[in-house]
C-alpha atoms as a PDB file:
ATOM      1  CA  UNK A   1     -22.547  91.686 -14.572  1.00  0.00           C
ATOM      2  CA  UNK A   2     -19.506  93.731 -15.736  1.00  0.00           C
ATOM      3  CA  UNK A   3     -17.120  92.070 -19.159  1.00  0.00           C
ATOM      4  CA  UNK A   4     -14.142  90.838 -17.988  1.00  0.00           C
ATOM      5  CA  UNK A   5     -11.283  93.711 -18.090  1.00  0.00           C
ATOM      6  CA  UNK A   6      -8.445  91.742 -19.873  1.00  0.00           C
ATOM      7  CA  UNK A   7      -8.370  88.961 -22.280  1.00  0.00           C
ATOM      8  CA  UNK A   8     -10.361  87.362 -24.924  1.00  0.00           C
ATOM      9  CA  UNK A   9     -14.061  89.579 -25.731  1.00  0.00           C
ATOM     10  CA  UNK A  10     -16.962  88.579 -27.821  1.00  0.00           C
ATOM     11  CA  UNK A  11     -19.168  90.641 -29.463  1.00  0.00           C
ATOM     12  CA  UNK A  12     -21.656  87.988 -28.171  1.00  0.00           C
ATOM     13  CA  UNK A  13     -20.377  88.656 -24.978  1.00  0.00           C
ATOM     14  CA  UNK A  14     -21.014  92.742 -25.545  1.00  0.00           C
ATOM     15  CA  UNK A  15     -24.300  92.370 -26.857  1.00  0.00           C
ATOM     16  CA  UNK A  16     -25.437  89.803 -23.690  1.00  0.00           C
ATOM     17  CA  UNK A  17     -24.383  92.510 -21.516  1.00  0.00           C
ATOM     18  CA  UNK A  18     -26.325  95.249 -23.933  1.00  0.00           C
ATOM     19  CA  UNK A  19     -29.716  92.524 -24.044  1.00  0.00           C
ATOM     20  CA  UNK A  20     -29.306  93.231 -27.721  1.00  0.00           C
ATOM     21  CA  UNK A  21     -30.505  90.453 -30.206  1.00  0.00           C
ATOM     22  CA  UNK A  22     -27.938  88.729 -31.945  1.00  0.00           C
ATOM     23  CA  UNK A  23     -28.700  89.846 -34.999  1.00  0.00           C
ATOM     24  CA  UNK A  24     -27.528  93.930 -34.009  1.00  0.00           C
ATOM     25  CA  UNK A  25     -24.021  92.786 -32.863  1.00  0.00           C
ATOM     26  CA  UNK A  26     -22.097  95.364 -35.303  1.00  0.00           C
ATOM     27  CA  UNK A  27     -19.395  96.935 -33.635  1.00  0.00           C
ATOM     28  CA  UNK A  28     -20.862 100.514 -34.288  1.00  0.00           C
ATOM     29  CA  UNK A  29     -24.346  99.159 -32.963  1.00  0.00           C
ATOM     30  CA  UNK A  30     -22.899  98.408 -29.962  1.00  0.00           C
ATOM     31  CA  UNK A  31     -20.798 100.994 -29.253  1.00  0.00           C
ATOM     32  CA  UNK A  32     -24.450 102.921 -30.227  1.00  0.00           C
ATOM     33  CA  UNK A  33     -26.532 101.250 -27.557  1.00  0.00           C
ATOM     34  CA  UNK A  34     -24.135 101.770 -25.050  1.00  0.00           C
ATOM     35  CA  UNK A  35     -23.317 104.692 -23.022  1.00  0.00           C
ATOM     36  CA  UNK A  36     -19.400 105.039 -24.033  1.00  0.00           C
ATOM     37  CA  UNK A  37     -18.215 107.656 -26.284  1.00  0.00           C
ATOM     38  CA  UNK A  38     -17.571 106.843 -29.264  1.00  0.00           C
ATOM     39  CA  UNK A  39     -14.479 106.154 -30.296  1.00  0.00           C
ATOM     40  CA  UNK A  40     -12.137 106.357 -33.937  1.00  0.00           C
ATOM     41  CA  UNK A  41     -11.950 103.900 -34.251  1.00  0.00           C
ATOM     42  CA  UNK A  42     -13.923 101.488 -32.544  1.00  0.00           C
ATOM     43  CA  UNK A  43     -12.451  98.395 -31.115  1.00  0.00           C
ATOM     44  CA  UNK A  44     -14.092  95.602 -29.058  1.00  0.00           C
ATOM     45  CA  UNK A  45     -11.049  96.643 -26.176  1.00  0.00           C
ATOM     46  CA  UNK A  46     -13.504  99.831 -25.530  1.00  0.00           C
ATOM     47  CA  UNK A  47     -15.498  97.641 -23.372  1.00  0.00           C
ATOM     48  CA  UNK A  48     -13.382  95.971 -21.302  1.00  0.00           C
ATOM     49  CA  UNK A  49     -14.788  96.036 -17.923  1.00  0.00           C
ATOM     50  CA  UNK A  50     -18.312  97.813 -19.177  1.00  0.00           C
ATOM     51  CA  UNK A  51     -21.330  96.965 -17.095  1.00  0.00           C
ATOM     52  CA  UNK A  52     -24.940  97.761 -18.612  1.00  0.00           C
ATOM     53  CA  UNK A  53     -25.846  98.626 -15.014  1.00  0.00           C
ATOM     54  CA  UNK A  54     -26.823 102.079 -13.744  1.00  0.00           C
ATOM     55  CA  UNK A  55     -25.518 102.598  -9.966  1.00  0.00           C
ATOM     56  CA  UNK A  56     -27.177 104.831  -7.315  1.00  0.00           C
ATOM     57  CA  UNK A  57     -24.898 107.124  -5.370  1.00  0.00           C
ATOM     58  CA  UNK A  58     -25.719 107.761  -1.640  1.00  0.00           C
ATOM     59  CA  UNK A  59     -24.126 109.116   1.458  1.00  0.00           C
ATOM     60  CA  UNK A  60     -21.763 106.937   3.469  1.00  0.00           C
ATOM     61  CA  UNK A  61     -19.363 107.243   6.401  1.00  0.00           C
ATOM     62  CA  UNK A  62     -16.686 104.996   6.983  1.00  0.00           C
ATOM     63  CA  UNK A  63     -17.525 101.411   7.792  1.00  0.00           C
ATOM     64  CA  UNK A  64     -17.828 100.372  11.640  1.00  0.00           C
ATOM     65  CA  UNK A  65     -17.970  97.340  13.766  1.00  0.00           C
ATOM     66  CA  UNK A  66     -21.368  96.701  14.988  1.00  0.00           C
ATOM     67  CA  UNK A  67     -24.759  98.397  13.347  1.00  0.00           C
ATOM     68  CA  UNK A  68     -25.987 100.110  16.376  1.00  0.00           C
ATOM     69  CA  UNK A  69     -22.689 102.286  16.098  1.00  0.00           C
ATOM     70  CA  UNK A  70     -23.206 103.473  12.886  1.00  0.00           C
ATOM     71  CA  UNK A  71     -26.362 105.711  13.702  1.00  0.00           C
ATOM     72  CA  UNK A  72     -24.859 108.997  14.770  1.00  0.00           C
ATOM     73  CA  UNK A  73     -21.511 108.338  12.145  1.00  0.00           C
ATOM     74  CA  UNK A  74     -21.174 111.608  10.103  1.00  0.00           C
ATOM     75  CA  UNK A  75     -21.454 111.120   5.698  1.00  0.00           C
ATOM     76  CA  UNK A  76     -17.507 111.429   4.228  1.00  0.00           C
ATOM     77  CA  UNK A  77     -18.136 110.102   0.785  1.00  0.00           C
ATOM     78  CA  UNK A  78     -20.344 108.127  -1.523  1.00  0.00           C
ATOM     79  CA  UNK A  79     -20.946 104.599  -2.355  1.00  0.00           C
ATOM     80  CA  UNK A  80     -22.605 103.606  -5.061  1.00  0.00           C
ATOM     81  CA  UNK A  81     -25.373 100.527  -5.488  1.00  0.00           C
ATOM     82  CA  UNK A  82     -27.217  98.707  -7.852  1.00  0.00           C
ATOM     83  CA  UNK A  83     -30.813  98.484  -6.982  1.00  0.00           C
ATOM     84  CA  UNK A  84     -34.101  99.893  -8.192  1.00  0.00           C
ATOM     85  CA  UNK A  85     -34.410 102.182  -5.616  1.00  0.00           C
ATOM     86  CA  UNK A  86     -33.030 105.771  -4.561  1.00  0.00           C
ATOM     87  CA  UNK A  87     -31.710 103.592  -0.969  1.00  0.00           C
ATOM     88  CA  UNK A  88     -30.684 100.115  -1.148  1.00  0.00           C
ATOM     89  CA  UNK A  89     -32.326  97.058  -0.317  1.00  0.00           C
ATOM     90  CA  UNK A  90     -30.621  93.558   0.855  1.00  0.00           C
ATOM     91  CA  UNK A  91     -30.093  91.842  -2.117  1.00  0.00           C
ATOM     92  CA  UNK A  92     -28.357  94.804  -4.110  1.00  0.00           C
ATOM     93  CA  UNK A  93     -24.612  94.842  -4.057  1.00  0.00           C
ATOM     94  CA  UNK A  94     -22.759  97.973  -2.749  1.00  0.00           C
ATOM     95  CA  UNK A  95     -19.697  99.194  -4.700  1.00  0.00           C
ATOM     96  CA  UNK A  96     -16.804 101.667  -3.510  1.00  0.00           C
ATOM     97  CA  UNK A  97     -16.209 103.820  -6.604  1.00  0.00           C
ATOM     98  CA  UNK A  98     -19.027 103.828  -9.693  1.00  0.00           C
ATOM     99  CA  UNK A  99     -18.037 101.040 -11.564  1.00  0.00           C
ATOM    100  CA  UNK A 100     -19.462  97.402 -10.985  1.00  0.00           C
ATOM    101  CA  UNK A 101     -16.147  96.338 -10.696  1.00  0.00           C
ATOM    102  CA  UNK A 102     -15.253  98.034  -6.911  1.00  0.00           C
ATOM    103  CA  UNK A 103     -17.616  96.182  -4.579  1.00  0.00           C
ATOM    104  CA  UNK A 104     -17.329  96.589  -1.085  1.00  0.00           C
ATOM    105  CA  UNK A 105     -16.138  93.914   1.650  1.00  0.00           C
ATOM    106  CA  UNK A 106     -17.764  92.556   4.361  1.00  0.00           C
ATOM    107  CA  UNK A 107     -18.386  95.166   6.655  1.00  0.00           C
ATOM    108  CA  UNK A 108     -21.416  97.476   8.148  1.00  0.00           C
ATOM    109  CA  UNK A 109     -21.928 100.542   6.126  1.00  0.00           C
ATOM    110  CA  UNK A 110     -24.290 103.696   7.875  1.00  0.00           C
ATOM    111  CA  UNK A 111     -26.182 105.302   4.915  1.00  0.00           C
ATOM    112  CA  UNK A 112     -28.453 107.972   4.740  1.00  0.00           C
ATOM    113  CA  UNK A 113     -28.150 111.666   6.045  1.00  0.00           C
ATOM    114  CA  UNK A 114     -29.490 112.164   9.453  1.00  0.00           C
ATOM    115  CA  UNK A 115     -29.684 109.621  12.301  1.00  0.00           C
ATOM    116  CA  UNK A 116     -33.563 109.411  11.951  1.00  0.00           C
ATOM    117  CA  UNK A 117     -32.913 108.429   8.197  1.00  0.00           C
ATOM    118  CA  UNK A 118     -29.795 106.497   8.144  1.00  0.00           C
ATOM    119  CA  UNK A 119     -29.584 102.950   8.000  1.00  0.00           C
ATOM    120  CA  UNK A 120     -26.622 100.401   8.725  1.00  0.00           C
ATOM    121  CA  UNK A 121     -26.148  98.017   6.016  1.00  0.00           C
ATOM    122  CA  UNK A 122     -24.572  94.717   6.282  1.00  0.00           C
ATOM    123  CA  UNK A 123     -22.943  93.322   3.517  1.00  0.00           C
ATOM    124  CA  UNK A 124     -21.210  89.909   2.577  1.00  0.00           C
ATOM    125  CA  UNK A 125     -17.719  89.596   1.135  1.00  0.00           C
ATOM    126  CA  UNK A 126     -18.900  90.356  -2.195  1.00  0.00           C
ATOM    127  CA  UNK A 127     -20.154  93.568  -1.323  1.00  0.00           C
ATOM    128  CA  UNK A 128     -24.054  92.412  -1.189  1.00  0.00           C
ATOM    129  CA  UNK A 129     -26.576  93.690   1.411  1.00  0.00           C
ATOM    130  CA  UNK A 130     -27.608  90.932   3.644  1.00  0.00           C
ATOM    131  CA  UNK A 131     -29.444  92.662   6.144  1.00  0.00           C
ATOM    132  CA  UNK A 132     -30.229  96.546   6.893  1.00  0.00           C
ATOM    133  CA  UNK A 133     -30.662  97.793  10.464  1.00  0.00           C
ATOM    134  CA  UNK A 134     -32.857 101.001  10.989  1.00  0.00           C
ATOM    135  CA  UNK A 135     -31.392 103.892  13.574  1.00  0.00           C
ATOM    136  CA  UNK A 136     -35.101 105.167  14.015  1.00  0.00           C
END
């Protein structure tokens, strides 16, 4: 889960979301382990908002109203998601820009290229997949 992007931050906090042991929670360690620049200097503020989680861009069209009308939808941009895999599975939350911080409504999302490959995802108001529907 992302830090919070304003108010009070703890390097406790920083290393929980960097699964570092307590005992390597020096500023410059952190700022080390993660994957921000580094910074002169370095200040606790540099990871406001940071998430420890790598997202997986894929092809998406624009949301639509029932699954079954999302099969022959044509790819405008790219959403981004959270899971282990190169396409996402329910349970893994989809996000509108790469950053853990923009996920997606509530809505029905076609992914995938072609109509044989493309799937319409269904996802809850806090942008998780609840259910997939296949257009093959």
């Amino acid at each position: 889960m992302a830090l919070p992007t304003t108010g009070p931050l703890s390097g406790s906090q920083i290393g929980a979301e960097l699964s570092l042991l307590p005992s390597n929670l020096s500023l410059n360690g952190m700022i080390d382990s993660s994957s921000l620049s580094n910074t002169n200097p370095d200040a606790y503020s540099d990871f406001y908002g940071y998430s420890n989680v790598t997202l997986t861009a894929v092809s998406s069209s624009l949301p639509v109203n029932k699954p079954l009308l999302g099969c022959n939808t044509s790819n405008v941009f790219q959403l981004f998601h959270d899971g282990d895999f190169a396409n996402p599975q329910p349970g893994d939350t989809l996000y509108s820009t790469n950053s853990t911080s923009n996920p997606v409504g509530a809505d029905n999302w076609p992914i995938g290229l072609i109509p044989e490959f493309k799937t319409v995802y269904t996802t809850n108001s806090s942008g998780v997949i609840t259910s997939g529907f296949s257009c093959n």
